[in-house]
Each structure stands twice: as C-alpha cells, then as structure tokens.
C-alpha atoms as a PDB file:
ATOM      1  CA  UNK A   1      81.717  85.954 123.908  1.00  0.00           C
ATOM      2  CA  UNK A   2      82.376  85.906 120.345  1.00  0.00           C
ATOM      3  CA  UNK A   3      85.212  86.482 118.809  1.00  0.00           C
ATOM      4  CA  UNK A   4      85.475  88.421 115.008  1.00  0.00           C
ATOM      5  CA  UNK A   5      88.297  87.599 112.745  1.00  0.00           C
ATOM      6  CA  UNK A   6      88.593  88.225 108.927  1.00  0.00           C
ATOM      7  CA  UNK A   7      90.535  86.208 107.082  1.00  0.00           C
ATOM      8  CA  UNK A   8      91.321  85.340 103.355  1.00  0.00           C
ATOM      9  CA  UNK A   9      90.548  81.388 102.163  1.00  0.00           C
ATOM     10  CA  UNK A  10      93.978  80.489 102.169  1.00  0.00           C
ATOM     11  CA  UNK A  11      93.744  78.975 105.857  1.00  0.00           C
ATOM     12  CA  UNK A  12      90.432  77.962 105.692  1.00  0.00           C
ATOM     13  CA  UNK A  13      91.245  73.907 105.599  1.00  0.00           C
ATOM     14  CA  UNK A  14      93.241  74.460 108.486  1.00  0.00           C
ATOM     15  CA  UNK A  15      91.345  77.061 110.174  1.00  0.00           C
ATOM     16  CA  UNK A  16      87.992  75.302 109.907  1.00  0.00           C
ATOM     17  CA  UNK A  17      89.419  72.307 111.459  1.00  0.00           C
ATOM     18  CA  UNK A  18      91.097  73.887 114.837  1.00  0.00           C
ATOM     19  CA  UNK A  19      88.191  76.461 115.383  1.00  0.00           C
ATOM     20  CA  UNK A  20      86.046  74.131 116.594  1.00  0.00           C
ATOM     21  CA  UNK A  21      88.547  72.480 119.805  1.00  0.00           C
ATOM     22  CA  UNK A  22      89.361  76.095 120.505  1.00  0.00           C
ATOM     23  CA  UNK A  23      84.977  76.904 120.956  1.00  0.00           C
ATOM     24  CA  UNK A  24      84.938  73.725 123.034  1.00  0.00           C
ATOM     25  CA  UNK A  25      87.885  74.648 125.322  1.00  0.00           C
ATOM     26  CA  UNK A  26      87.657  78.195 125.954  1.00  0.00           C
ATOM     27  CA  UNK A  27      83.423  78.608 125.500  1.00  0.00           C
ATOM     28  CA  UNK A  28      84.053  81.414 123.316  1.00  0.00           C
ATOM     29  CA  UNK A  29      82.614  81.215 119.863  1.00  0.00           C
ATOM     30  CA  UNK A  30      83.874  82.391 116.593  1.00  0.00           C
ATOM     31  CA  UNK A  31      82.706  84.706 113.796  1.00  0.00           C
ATOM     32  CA  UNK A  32      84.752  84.631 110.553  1.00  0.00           C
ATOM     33  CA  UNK A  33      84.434  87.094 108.179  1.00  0.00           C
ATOM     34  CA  UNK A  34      85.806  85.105 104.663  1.00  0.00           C
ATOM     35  CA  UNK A  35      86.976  88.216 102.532  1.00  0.00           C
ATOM     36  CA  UNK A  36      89.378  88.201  99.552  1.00  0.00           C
ATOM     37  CA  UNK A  37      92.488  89.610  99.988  1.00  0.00           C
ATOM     38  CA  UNK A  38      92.281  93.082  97.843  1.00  0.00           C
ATOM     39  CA  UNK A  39      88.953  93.747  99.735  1.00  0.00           C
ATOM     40  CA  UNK A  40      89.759  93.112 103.037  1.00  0.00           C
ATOM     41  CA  UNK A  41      93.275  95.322 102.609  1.00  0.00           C
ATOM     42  CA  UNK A  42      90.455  97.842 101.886  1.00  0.00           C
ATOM     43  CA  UNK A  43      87.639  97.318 104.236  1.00  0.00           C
ATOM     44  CA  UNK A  44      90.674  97.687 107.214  1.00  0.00           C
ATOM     45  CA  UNK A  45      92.164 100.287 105.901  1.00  0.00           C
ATOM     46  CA  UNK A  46      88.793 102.069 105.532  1.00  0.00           C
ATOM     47  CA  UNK A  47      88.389 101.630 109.457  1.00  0.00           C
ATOM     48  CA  UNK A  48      86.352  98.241 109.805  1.00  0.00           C
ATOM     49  CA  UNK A  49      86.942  96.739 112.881  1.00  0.00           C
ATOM     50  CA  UNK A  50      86.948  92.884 113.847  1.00  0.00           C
ATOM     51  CA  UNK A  51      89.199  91.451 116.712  1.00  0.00           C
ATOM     52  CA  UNK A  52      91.348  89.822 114.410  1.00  0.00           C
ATOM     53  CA  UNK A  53      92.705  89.473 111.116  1.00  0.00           C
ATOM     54  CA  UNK A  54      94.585  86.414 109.063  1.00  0.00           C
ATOM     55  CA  UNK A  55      96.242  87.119 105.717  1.00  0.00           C
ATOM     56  CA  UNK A  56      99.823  87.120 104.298  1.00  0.00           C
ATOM     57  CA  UNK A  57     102.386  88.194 106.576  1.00  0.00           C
ATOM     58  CA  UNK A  58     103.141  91.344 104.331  1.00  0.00           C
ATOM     59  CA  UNK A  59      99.152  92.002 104.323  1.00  0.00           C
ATOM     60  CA  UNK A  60      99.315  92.240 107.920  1.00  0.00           C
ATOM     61  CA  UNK A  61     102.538  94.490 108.073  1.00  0.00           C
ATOM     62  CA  UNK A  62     101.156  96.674 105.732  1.00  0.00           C
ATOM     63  CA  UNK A  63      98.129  96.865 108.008  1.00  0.00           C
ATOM     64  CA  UNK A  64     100.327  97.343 110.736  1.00  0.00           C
ATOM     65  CA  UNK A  65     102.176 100.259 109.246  1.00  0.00           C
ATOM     66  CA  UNK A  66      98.516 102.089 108.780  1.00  0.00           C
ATOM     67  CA  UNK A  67      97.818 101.464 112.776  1.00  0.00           C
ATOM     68  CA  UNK A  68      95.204  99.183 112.043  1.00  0.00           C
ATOM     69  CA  UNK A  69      96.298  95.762 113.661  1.00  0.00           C
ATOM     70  CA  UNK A  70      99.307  95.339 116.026  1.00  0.00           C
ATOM     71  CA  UNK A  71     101.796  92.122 116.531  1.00  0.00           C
ATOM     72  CA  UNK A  72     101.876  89.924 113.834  1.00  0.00           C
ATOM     73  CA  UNK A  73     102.297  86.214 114.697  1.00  0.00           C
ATOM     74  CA  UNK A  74     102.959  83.915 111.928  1.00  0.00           C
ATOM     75  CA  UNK A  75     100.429  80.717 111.581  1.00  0.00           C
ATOM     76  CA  UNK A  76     102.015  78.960 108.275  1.00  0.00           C
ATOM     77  CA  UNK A  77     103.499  78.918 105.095  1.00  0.00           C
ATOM     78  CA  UNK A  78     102.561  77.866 101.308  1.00  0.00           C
ATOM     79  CA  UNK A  79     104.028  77.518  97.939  1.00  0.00           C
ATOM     80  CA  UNK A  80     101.896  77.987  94.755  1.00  0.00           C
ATOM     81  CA  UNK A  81     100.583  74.686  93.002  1.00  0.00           C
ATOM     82  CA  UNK A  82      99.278  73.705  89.529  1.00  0.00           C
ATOM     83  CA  UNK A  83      95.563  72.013  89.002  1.00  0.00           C
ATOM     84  CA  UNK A  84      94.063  69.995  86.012  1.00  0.00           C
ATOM     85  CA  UNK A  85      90.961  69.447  85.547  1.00  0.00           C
ATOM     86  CA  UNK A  86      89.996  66.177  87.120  1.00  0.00           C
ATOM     87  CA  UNK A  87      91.512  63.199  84.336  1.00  0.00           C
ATOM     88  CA  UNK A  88      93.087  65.888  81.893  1.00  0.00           C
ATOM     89  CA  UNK A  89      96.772  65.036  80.595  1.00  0.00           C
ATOM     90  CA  UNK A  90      98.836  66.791  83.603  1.00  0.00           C
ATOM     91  CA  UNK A  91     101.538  68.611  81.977  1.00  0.00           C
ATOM     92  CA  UNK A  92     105.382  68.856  82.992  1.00  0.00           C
ATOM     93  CA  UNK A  93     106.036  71.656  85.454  1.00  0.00           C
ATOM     94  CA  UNK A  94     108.827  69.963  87.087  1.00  0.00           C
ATOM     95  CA  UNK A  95     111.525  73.082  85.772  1.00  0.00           C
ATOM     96  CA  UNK A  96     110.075  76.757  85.552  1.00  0.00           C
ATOM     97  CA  UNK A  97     110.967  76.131  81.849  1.00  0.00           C
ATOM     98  CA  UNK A  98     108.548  73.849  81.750  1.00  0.00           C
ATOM     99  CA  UNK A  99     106.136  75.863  83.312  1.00  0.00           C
ATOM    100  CA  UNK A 100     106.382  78.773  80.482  1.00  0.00           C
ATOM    101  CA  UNK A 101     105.825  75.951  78.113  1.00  0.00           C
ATOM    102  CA  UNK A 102     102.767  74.565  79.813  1.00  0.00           C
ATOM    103  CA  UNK A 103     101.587  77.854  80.310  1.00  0.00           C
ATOM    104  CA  UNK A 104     101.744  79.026  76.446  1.00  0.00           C
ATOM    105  CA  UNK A 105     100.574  75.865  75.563  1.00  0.00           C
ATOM    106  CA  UNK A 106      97.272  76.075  77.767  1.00  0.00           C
ATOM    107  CA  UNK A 107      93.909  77.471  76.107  1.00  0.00           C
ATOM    108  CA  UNK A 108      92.827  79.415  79.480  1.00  0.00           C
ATOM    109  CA  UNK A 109      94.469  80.144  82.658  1.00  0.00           C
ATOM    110  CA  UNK A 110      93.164  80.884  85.722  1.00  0.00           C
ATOM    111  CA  UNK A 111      94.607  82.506  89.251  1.00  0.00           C
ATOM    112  CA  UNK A 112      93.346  84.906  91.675  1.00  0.00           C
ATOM    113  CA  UNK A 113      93.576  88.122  92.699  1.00  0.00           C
ATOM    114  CA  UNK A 114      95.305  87.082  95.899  1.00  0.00           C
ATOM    115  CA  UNK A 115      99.739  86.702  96.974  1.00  0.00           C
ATOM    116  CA  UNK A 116      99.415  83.587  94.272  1.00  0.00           C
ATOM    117  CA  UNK A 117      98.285  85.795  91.526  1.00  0.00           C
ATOM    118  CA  UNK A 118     100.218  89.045  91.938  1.00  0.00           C
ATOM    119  CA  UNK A 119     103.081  86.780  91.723  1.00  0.00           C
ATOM    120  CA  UNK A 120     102.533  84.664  88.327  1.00  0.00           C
ATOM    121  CA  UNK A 121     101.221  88.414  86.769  1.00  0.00           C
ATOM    122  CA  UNK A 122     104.718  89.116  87.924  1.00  0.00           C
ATOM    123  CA  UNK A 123     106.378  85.841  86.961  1.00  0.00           C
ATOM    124  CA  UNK A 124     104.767  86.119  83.226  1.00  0.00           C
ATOM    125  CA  UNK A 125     105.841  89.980  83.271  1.00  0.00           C
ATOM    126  CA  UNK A 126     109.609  88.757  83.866  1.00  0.00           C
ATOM    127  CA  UNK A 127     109.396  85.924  81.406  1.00  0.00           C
ATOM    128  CA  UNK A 128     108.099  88.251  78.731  1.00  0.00           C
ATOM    129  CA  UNK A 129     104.955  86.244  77.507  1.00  0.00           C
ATOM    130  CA  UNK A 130     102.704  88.716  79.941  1.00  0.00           C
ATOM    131  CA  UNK A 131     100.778  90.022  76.082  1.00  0.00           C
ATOM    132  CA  UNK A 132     101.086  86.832  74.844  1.00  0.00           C
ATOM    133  CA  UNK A 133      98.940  84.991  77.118  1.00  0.00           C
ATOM    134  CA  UNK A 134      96.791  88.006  78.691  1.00  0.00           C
ATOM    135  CA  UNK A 135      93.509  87.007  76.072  1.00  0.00           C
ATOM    136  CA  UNK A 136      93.399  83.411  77.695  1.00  0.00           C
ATOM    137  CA  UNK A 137      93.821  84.528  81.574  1.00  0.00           C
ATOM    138  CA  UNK A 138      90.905  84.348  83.651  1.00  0.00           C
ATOM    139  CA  UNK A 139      91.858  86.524  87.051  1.00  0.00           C
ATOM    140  CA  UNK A 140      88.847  85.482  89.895  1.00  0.00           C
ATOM    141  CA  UNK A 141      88.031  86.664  93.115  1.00  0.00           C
ATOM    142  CA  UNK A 142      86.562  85.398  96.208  1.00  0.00           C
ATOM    143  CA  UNK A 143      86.074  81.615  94.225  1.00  0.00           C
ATOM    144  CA  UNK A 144      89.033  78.911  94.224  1.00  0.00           C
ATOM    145  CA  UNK A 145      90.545  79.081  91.039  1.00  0.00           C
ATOM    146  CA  UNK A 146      90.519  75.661  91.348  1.00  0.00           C
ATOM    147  CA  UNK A 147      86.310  75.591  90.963  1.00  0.00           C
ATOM    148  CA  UNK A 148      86.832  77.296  87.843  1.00  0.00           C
ATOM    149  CA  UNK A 149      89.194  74.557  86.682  1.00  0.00           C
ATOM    150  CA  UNK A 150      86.655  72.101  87.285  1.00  0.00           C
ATOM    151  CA  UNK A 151      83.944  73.540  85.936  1.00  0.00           C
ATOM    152  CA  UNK A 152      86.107  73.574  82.587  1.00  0.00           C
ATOM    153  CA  UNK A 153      86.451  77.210  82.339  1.00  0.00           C
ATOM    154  CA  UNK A 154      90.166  76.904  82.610  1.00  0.00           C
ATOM    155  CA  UNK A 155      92.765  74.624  81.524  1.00  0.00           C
ATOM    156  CA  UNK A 156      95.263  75.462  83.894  1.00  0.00           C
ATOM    157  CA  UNK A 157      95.010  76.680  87.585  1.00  0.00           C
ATOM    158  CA  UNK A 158      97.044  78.500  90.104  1.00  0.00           C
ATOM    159  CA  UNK A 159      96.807  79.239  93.447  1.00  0.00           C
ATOM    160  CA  UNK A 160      98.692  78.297  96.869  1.00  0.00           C
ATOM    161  CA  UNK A 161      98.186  74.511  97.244  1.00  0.00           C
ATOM    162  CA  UNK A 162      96.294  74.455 100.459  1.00  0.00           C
ATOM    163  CA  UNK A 163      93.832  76.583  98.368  1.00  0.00           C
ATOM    164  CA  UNK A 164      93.644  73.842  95.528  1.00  0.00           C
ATOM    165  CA  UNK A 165      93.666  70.472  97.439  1.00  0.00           C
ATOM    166  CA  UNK A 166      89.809  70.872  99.477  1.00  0.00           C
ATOM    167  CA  UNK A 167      87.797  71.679  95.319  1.00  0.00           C
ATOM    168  CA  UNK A 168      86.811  68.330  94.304  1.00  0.00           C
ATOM    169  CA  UNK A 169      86.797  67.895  90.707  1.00  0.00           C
ATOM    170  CA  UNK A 170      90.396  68.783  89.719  1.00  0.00           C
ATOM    171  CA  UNK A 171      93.652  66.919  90.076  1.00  0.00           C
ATOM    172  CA  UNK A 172      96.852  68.713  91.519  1.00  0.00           C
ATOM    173  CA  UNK A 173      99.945  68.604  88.736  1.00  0.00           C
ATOM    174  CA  UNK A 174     102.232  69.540  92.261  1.00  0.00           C
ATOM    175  CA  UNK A 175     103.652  72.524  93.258  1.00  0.00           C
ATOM    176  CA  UNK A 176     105.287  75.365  91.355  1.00  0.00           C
ATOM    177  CA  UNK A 177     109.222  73.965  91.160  1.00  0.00           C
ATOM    178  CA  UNK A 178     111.958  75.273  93.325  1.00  0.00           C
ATOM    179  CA  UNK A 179     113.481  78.184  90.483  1.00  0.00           C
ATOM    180  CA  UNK A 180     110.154  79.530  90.225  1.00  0.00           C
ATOM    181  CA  UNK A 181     107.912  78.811  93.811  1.00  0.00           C
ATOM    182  CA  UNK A 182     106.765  81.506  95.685  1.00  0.00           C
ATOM    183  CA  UNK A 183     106.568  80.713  99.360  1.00  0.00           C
ATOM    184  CA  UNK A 184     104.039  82.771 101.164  1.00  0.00           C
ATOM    185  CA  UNK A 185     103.778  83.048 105.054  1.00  0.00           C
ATOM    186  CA  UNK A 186     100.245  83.745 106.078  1.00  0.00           C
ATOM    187  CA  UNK A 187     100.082  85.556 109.390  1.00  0.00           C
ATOM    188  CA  UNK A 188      97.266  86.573 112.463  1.00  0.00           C
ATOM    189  CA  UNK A 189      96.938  90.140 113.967  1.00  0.00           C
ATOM    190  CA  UNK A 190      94.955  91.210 116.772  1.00  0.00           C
ATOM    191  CA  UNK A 191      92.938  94.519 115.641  1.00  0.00           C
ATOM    192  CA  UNK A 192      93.765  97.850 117.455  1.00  0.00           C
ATOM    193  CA  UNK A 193      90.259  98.285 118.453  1.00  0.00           C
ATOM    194  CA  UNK A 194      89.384  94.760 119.043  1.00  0.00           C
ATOM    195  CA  UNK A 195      86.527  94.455 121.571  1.00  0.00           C
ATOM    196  CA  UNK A 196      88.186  91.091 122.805  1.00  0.00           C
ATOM    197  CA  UNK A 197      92.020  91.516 122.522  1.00  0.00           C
ATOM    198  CA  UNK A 198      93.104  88.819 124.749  1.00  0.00           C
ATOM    199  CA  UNK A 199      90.426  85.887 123.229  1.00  0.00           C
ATOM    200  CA  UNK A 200      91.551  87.126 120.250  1.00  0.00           C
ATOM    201  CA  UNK A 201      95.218  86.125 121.391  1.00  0.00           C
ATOM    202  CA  UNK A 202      94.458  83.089 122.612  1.00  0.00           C
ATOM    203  CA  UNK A 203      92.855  81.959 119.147  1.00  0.00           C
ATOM    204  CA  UNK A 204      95.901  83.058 118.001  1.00  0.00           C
ATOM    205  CA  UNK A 205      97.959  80.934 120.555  1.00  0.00           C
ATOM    206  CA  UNK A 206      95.556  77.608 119.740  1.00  0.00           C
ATOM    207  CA  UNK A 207      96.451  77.882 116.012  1.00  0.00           C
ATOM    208  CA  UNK A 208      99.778  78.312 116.555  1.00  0.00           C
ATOM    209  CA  UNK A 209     100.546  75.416 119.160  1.00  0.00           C
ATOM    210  CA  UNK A 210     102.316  72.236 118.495  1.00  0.00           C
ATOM    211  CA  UNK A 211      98.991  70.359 118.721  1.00  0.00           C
ATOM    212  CA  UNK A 212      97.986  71.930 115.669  1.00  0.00           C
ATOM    213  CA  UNK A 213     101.316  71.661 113.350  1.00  0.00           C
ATOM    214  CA  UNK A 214      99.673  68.260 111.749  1.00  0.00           C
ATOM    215  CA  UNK A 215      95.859  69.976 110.870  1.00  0.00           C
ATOM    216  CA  UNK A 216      98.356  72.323 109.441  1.00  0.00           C
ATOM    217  CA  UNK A 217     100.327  70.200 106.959  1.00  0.00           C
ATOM    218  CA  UNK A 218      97.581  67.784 106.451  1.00  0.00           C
ATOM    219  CA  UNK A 219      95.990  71.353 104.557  1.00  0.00           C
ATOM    220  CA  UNK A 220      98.754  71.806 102.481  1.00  0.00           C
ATOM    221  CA  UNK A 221     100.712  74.027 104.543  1.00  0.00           C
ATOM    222  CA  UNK A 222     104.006  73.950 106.765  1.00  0.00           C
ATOM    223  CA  UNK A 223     103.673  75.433 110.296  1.00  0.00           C
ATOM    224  CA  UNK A 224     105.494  78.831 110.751  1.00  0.00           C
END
C-alpha cells in the first residue's frame, strides 16, 4: 500500500528521517508530494486528492473550512531564523531594532513565499521601510532561501530555521528575537477522499509519538 501525502519543505529534515522506521514497521510505503505552500493551498482547493496533507496549522484549517481535509493534528512548531552566507560578518539581530537595521543595511534580501515570508512582508509593512527595501528583496519559491544565500544572490536570508539549518554553504545568525519571532505550528490532515484514511492516520500517529520528539528538535523544530 502506498500512502500519498503533500507537504511543504518545512518538515522535510524531520519528515525524511521518521518516514523510513514507519515503511519498515507498518510495510506500507510512502509517496510525498514536496509542493510550496501557495501551490498546494491551490492544487487542494482545486480538488487534488492525496491521503494526506502537512502544512501550517492555519493552511490546514483553511483547508478544512473548504471540506477538503478533516482533523488537524499538530506535528511541530518553528520560529523564523536569519542566514549569512557561509564566513560573511553575521550582523546583530539580537533586538527587532536591530533587525530593521540589519535589514536596511543589507544589499539583497531573500525569503519565501511561504508562513516565513508573508510574515516579514508584513513585519516590513508595520515598520514602514516595506518601499524602502522592496528593489533589494528577492521573494523565491519552491528553493530554500537559504540556497540563494549561498549562492551569493542574497545577503540576508529568512525562513523558519528548520528550513535554513540542512543548505550547506550558509551560516545561521540565530533566530528572529523574541519582540519580533513568529512561531509557526505546522500541522497533518488526513484528506476527505483519501484512498487509505487509517495508514494515513497512523503516519500521522508515528510522527507525532514521543519516539520522535528528538528527530524533531534535532531539525530545528519543537514537538507540538
């Protein structure tokens, strides 16, 4: 049996490391759909049908709310971090002062188009530099904004942590600091018309067990 679920890349480190102990011990195997977020709000909505979904918890109501996916159960949560280029001058981000400082000091930043991204378009918005800084923002989608970083198209980058630590060739500055973080919870749904509702639930139950709190925070993430 194989079990569909599409998901965004913000549980991938995690996800990628569980998956495998679930295929041994239940003999089911799993198909994963890796979709950013604004396209797979829209390929669900449209009526495309996997067994399960994984995506931020408001995602998934939202989803919910269009009779698309049923019972959310949340798998984690993550705060937004900062990435250098690997051996650039990591800049002070340890106030959100700071931030606005590093941020209109940068040539180029770059975030995505997913829960990290709306956010600082919405942070920069309330801070009032949103025209200020809108020629040096590079917006990407389904790529780490962290690979962008390191390929020096970017000075700064932004995106949950969990997200930034796996891209080799950047260093993390930390997270965002505690006046300006944005905690996310990112959540799993079983699909309305899943073909295999209850496997689907059990993947659900395997990511959510105690066993698999430390893959969790190892990727950047706190269990939910």
């Amino acid at each position: 049996m194989e079990i569909r679920v599409m998901q965004t890349a913000a549980f991938k480190a995690a996800y990628e490391e569980l998956v495998p102990g679930f295929e041994k011990s239940s003999g089911h195997k799993v198909a994963t759909l890796w979709t950013p977020s604004v396209d797979m709000m829209k390929k669900l909505k449209d009526g495309e049908i996997v067994d399960m979904a994984i995506m931020s918890a408001t995602a998934i109501d939202e989803l919910i709310k269009h009779g698309r996916l049923i019972a959310r159960t949340n798998l984690a949560t993550s705060g937004i971090g900062v990435a250098v280029r690997a051996g650039a001058p990591k800049p002070d981000i340890s106030s959100g002062e700071a931030l606005k400082r590093a941020v209109l000091a940068a040539k180029s930043v770059v975030y995505s188009t997913g829960p990290s991204g709306i956010y600082l378009k919405d942070l920069f918005e309330r801070w009032g530099i949103a025209s200020e800084v809108a020629a040096k923002l590079v917006v990407v989608k389904g790529e780490p904004a962290g690979a962008v970083c390191a390929r020096g198209e970017a000075e700064l980058a932004f995106q949950q942590v969990c997200e930034l630590l796996p891209v080799p060739g950047i260093d993390l500055v930390g997270p965002l600091s505690s006046d300006v973080q944005k905690i996310t919870t990112f959540s799993a749904a079983v699909h309305r018309g899943a073909a295999h509702p209850d496997s689907a639930v059990a993947l659900i139950k395997y990511l959510t067990a105690p066993a698999a709190a430390a893959t969790i925070r190892k990727a950047g993430m706190e269990p939910a």
